[in-house]
Protein backbone atom coordinates (compact mmCIF):
# COMPACT_ATOMS: atom_id res chain seq x y z
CA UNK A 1 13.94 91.57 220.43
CA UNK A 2 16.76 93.08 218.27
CA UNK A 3 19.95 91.03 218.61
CA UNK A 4 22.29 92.29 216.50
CA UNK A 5 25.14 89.78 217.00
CA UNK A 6 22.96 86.98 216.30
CA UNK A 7 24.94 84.38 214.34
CA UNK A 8 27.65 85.13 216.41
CA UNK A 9 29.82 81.84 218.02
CA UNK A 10 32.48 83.87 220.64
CA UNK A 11 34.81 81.84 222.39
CA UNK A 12 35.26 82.82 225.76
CA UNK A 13 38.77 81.61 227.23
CA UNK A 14 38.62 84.67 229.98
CA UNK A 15 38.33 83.95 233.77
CA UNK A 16 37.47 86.44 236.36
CA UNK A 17 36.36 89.67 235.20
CA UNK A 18 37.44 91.92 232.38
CA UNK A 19 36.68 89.42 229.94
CA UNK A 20 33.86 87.60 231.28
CA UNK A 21 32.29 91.18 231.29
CA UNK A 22 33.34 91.78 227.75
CA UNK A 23 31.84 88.29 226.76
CA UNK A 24 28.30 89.04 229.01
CA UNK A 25 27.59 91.99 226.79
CA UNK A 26 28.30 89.95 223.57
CA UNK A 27 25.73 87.53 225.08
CA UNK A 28 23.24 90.12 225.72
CA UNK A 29 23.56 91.22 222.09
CA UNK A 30 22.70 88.21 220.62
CA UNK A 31 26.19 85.93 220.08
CA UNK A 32 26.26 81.97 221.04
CA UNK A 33 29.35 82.72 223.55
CA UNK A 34 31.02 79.17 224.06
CA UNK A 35 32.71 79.32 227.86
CA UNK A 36 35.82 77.39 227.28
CA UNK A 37 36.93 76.39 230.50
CA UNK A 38 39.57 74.24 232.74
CA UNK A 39 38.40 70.85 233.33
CA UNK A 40 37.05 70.25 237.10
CA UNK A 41 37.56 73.78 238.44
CA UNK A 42 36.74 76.54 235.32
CA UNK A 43 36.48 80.26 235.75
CA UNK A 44 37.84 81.45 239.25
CA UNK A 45 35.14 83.24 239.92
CA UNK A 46 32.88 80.21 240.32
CA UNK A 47 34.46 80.27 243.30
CA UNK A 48 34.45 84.16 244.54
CA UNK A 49 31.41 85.75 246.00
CA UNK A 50 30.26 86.32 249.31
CA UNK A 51 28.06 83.17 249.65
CA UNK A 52 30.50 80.23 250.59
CA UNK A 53 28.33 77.43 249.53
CA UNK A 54 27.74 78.48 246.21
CA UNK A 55 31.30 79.08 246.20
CA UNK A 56 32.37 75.11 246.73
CA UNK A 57 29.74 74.51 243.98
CA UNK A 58 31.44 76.30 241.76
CA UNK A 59 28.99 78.90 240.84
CA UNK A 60 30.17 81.39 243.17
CA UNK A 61 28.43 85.01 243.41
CA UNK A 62 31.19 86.25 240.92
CA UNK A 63 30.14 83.93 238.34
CA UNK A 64 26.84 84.19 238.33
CA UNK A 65 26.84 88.09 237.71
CA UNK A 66 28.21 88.25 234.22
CA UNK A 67 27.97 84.72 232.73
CA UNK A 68 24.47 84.10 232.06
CA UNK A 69 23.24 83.15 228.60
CA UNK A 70 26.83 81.23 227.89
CA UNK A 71 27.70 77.65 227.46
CA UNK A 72 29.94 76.06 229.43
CA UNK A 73 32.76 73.14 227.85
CA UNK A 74 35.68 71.64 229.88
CA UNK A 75 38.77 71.34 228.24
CA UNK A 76 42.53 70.74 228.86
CA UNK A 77 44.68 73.11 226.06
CA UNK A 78 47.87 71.60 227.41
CA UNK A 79 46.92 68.50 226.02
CA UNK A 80 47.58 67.55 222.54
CA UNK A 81 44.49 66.18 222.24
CA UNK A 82 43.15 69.28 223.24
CA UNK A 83 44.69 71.72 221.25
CA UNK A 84 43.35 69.91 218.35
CA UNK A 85 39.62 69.98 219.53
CA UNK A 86 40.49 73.39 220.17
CA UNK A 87 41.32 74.27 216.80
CA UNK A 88 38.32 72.36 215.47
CA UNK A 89 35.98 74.02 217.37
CA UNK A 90 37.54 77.78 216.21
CA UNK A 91 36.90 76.86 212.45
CA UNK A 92 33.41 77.24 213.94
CA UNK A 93 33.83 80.40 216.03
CA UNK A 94 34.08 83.59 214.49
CA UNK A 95 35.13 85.77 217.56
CA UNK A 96 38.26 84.11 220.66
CA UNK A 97 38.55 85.93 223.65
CA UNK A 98 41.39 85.35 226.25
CA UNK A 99 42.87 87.37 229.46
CA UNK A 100 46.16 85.12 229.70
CA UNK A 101 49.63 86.94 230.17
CA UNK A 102 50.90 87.51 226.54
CA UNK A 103 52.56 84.58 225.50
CA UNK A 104 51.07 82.03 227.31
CA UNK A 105 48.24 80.98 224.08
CA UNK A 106 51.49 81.16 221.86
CA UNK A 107 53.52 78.78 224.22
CA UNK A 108 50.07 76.78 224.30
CA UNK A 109 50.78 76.25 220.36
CA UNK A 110 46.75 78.10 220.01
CA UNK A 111 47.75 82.20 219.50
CA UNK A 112 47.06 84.31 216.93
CA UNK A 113 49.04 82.98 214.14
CA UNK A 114 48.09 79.69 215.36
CA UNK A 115 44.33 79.93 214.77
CA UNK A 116 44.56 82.22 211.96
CA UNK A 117 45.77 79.40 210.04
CA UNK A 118 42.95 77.57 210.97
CA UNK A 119 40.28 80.35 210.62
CA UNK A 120 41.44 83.65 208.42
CA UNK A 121 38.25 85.14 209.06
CA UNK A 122 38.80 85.17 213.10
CA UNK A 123 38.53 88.00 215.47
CA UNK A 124 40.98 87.27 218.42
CA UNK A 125 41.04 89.94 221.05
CA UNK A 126 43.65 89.51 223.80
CA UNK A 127 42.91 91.52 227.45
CA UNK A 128 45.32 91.85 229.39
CA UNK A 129 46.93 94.70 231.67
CA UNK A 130 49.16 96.55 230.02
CA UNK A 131 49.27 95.27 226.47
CA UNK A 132 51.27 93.05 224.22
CA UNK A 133 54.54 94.72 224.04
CA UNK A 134 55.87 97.05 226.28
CA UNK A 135 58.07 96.84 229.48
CA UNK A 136 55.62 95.61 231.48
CA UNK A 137 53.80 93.57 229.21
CA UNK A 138 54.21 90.57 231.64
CA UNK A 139 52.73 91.60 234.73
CA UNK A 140 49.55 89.66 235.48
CA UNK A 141 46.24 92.27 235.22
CA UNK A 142 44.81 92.93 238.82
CA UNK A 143 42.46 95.61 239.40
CA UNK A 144 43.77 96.81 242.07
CA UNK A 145 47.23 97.44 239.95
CA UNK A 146 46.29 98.75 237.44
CA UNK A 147 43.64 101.52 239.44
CA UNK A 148 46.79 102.67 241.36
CA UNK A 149 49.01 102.73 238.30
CA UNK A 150 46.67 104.61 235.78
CA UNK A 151 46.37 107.29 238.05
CA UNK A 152 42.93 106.71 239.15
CA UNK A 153 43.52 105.96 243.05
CA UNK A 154 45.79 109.33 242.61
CA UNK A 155 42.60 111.46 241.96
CA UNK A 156 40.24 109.51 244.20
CA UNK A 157 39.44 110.64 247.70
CA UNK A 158 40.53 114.08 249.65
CA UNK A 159 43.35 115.86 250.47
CA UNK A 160 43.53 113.85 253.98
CA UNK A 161 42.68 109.86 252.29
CA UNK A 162 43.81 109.98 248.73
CA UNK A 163 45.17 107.87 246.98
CA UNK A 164 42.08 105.84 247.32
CA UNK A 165 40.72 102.57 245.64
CA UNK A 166 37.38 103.15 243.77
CA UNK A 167 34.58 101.21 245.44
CA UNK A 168 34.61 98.10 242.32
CA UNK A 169 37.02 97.00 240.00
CA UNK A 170 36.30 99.92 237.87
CA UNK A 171 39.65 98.95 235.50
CA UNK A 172 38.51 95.37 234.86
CA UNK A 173 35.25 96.91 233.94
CA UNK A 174 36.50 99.14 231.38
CA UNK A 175 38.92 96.89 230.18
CA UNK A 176 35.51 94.57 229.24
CA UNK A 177 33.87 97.77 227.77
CA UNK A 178 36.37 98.42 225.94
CA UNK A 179 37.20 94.87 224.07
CA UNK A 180 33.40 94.46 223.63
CA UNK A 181 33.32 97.56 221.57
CA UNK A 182 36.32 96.82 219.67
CA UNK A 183 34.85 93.13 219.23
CA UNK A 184 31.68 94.45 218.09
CA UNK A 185 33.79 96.76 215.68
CA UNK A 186 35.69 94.20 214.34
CA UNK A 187 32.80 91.75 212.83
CA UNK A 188 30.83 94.46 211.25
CA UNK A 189 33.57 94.28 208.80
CA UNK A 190 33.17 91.92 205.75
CA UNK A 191 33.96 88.57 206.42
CA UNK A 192 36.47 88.04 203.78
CA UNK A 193 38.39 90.98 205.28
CA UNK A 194 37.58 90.83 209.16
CA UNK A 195 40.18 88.33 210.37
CA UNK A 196 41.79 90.84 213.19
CA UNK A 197 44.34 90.75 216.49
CA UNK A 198 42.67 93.18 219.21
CA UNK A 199 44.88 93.82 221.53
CA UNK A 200 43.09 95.60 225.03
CA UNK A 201 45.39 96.90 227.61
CA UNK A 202 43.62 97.48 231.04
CA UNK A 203 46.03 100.16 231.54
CA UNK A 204 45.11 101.90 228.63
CA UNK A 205 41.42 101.14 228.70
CA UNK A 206 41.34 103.14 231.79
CA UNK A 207 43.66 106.10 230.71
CA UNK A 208 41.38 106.45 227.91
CA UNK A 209 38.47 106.98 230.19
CA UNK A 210 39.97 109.76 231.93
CA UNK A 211 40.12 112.50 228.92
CA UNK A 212 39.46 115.65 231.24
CA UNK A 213 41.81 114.82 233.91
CA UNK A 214 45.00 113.77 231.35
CA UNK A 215 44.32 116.61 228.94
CA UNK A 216 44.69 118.98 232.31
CA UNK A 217 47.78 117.86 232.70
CA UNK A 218 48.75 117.17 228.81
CA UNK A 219 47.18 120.62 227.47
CA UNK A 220 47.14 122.87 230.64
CA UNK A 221 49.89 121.46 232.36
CA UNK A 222 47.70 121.34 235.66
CA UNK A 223 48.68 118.53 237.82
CA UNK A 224 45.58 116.31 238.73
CA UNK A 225 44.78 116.25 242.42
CA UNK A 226 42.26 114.41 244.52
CA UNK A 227 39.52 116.41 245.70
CA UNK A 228 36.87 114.01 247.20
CA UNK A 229 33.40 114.72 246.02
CA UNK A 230 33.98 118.38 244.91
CA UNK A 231 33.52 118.76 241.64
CA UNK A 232 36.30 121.27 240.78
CA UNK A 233 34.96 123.20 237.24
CA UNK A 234 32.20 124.35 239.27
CA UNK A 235 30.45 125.36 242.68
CA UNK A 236 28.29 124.90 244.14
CA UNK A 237 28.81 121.33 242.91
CA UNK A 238 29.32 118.12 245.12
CA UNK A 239 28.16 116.74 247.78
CA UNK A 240 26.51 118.28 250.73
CA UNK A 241 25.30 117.38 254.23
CA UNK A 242 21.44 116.97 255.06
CA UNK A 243 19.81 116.32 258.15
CA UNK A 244 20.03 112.40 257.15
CA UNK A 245 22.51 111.75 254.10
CA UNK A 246 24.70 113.52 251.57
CA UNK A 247 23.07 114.96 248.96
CA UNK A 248 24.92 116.06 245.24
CA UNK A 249 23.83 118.96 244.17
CA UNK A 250 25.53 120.39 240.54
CA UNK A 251 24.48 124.30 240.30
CA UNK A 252 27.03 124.84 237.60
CA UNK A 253 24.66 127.62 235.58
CA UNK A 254 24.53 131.03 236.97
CA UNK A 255 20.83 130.34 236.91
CA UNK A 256 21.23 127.21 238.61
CA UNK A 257 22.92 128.85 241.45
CA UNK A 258 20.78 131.70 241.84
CA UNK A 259 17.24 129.72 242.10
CA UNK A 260 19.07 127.10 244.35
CA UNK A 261 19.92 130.42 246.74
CA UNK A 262 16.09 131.18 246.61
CA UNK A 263 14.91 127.69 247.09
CA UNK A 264 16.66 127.60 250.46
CA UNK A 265 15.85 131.03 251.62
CA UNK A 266 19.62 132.26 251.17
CA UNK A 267 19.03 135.25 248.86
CA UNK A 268 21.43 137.30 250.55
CA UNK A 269 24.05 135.19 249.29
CA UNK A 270 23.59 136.47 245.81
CA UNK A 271 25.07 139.79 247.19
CA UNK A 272 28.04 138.66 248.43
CA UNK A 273 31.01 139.50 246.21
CA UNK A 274 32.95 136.15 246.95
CA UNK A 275 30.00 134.62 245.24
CA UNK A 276 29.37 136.36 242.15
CA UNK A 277 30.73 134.31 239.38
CA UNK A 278 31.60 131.14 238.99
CA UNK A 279 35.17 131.68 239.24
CA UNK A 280 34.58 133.47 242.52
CA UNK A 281 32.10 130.53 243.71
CA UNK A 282 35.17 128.01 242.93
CA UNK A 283 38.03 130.00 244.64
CA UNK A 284 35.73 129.97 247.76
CA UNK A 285 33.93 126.60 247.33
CA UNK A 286 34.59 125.87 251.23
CA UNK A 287 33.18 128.80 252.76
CA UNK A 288 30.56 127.96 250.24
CA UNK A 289 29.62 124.89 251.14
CA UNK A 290 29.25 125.31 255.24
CA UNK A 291 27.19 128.49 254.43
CA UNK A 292 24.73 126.31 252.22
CA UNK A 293 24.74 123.13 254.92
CA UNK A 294 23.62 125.37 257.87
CA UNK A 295 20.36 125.31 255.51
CA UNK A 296 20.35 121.69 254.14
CA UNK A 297 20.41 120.15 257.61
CA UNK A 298 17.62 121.13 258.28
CA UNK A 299 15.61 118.39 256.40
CA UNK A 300 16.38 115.21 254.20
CA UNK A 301 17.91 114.67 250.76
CA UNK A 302 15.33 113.01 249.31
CA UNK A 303 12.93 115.91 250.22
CA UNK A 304 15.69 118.63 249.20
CA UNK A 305 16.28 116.68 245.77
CA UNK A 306 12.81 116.50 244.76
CA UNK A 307 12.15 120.16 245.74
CA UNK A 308 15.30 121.57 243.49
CA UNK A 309 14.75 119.30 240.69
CA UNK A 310 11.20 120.61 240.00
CA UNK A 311 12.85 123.54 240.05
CA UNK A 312 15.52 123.53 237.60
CA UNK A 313 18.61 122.81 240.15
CA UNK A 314 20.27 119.56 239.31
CA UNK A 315 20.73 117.02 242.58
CA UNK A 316 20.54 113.76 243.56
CA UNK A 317 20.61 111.65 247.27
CA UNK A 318 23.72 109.59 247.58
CA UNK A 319 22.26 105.89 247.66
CA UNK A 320 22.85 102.38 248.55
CA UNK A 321 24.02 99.89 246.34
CA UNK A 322 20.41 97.93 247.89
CA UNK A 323 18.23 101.08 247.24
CA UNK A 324 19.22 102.17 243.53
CA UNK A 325 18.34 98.58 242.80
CA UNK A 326 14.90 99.00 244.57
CA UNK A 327 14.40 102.58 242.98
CA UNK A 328 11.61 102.26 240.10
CA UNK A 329 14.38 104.20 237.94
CA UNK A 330 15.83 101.19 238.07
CA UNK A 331 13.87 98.19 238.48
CA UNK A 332 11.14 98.50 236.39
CA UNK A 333 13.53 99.25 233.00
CA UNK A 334 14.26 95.97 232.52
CA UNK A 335 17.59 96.55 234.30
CA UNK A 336 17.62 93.20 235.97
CA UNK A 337 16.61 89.83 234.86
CA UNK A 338 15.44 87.00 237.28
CA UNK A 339 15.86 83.20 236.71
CA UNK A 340 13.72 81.02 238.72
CA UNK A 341 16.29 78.39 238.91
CA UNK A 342 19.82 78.50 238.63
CA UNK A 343 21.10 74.86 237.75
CA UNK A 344 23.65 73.72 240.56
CA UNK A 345 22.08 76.51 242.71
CA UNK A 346 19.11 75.26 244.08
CA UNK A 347 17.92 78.72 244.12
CA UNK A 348 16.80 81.44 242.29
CA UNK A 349 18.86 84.63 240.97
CA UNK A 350 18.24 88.30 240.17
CA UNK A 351 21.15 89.47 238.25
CA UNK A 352 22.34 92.57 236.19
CA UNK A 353 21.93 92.81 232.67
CA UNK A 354 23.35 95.61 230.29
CA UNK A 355 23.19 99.36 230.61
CA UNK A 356 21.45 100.22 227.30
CA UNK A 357 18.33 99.45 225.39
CA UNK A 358 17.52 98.38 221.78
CA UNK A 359 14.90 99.78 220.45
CA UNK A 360 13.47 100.53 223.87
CA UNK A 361 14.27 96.96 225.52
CA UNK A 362 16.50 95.74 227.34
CA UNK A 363 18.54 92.79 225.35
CA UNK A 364 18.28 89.74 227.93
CA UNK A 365 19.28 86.65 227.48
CA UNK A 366 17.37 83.21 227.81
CA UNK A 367 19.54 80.70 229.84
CA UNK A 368 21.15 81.17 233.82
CA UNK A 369 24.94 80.89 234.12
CA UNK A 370 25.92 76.97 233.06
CA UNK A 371 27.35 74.72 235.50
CA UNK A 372 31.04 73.96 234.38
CA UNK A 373 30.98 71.64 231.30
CA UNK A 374 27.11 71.15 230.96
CA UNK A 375 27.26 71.73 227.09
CA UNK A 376 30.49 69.28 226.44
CA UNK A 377 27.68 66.92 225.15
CA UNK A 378 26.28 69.54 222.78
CA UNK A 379 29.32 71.42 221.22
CA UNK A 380 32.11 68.25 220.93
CA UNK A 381 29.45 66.59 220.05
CA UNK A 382 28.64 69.24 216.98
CA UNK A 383 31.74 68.67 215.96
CA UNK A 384 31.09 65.05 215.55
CA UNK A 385 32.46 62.99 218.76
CA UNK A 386 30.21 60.16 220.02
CA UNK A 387 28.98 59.96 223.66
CA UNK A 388 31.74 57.02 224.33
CA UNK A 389 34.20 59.21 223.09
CA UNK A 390 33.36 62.22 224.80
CA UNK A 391 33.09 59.84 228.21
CA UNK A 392 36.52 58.57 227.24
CA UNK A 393 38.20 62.26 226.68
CA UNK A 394 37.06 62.93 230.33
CA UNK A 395 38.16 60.09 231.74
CA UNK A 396 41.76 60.98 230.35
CA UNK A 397 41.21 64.58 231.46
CA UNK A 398 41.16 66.64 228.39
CA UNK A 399 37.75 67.55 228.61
């Protein structure tokens, strides 16, 4: 299997989400990412999820989804000690990712400037909600913030429940995306030349996302509005009642919309002049829609999808999170990957892996998320501490 970041040692300092994401796709690709984490509790999301035991075993739900293939080390950067194995273990690394506030590596005495002394060649990438500088630069990075503030929650829903949260932390996602591709960016560069700051705002991340709605407002001057699962360049387009389900339908070619008026035995519809174009099909999108789903309830959107897709009219049943992930679209792509054991689990785990292929397959990786700490042994002990004095660090709580 390709891995094209093979070679790769990331340093993974993130906890939660945005750059645990960022740091799963880095795994997937081929990189040895290092977890670096707090001793005795680690990532936070070893203890999110909706499973409550795994949660006290720290290897909650939350962790498990986007932290297989990593390492895991324990270590305390507050202590002195610990900076210093810290800084050892970067003259190995050639990519450090963190989600901290700005500041807080710097007032750790490990930023930037800190490690680029100790590495010139290093990629640091920095995620955090709304950038380095700025006015609100220190404002911790929640989702839920930053969906509201971007504008996202402002365009999502209808007239009567917007503003509305999207259904998953959709920011934190993209704010992953987005360092991953800058990270990825970054070390094709030549090494003598690659040493590079990335600095990922959420906020950002997210505005850059949403090119169609800002450039309505930046070019045309049209103020974006929330208009629930209409899509508003076209109609028919969105989602429609059937006799068991909504069902998206996207007839945005003239053709499109006249073979989906013969496919439900609404010809005469074609005649009407508050149909004819596109523009006339948009200005009376309501009317529209009722006049179509006196038809479509009559039988199921699975049935009604198949039938207009085989003939040329775009559509699609809305689904379950449980029933894409049963679909064959899905699960026989190589979409998800299933470890037999999960260490600290007692259990096995069918997880997620990327959204792409290389070289038609999907990039997997070989090991199940690590229990906190279970490579200390194996990376302090590459950089040349003995057993006793790895047992001794613990003891004293730096790793």
């Amino acid at each position: 299997m390709l891995r094209p970041l093979a070679g790769f040692r990331v340093l993974d300092l993130t906890n939660v989400l945005a750059g645990p994401f960022c740091c799963h796709q880095l795994a997937h690709l081929g990189a040895e990412v290092i977890k670096v984490e707090v001793p005795e509790r680690g990532d936070l999301a070893r203890q999110l999820g909706a499973d409550a035991d795994l949660n006290r075993r720290l290897m909650g739900v939350s962790f498990l989804a986007q932290n297989a293939g990593k390492k895991s080390v324990t270590l305390n950067l507050k202590a002195p000690r610990g900076k210093a194995l810290f800084k050892d273990l970067v003259k190995t690394a050639d990519v450090v990712v963190e989600n901290f506030r700005p500041g807080v590596m710097d007032r750790l005495g490990v930023g930037w400037e800190a490690l680029k002394a100790e590495n010139p060649a290093l990629v640091y990438c920095a995620i955090s909600g709304f950038g380095q500088d700025g006015p609100l630069r220190d404002l911790p990075a929640y989702d839920q913030i930053i969906q509201g503030m971007s504008g996202v929650m402002s365009i999502t829903g209808d007239r009567d429940t917007a503003p509305y949260r999207v259904g998953y932390p959709l920011c934190d996602t993209i704010g992953g995306l987005t360092a991953a591709m800058a990270i990825a960016a970054a070390l094709n560069a030549p090494k003598e030349s690659r040493g590079t700051f990335i600095d990922v705002s959420m906020l950002e991340a997210t505005l850059a996302t949403m090119g169609w709605v800002v450039s309505n407002w930046l070019v045309a001057g049209v103020r974006p509005q929330a208009n629930g699962n209409e899509n508003v360049t076209s109609a028919p387009s969105g989602a429609f009642r059937t006799a068991d389900g909504l069902l998206n339908i996207a007839a945005n070619k003239q053709e499109q919309w006249e073979i989906l008026c013969r496919l439900l035995g609404r010809a005469e519809l074609l005649e009407r002049s508050e149909y004819a174009t596109r523009a006339d099909r948009i200005r009376h999108r309501y009317t529209l829609k009722a006049e179509l789903e006196e038809t479509l309830q009559t039988r199921g959107a699975m049935e009604w999808a198949a039938e207009m897709n085989a003939a040329g009219v775009p559509a699609g049943p809305v689904m379950a999170v449980p029933d894409v992930l049963e679909h064959p679209q899905v699960a026989d792509r190589g979409m998800l990957g299933t470890f037999d054991h999960v260490p600290g689990t007692d259990r096995p785990a069918t997880l997620v892996r990327t959204g792409f292929k290389l070289d038609r397959t999907a990039p997997t990786v070989d090991t199940p998320p690590p229990q906190l700490g279970q490579d200390n042994e194996t990376v302090w002990g590459g950089l040349g501490l003995s057993a006793a004095e790895i047992a001794t660090l613990q003891a004293e709580g730096v790793l």
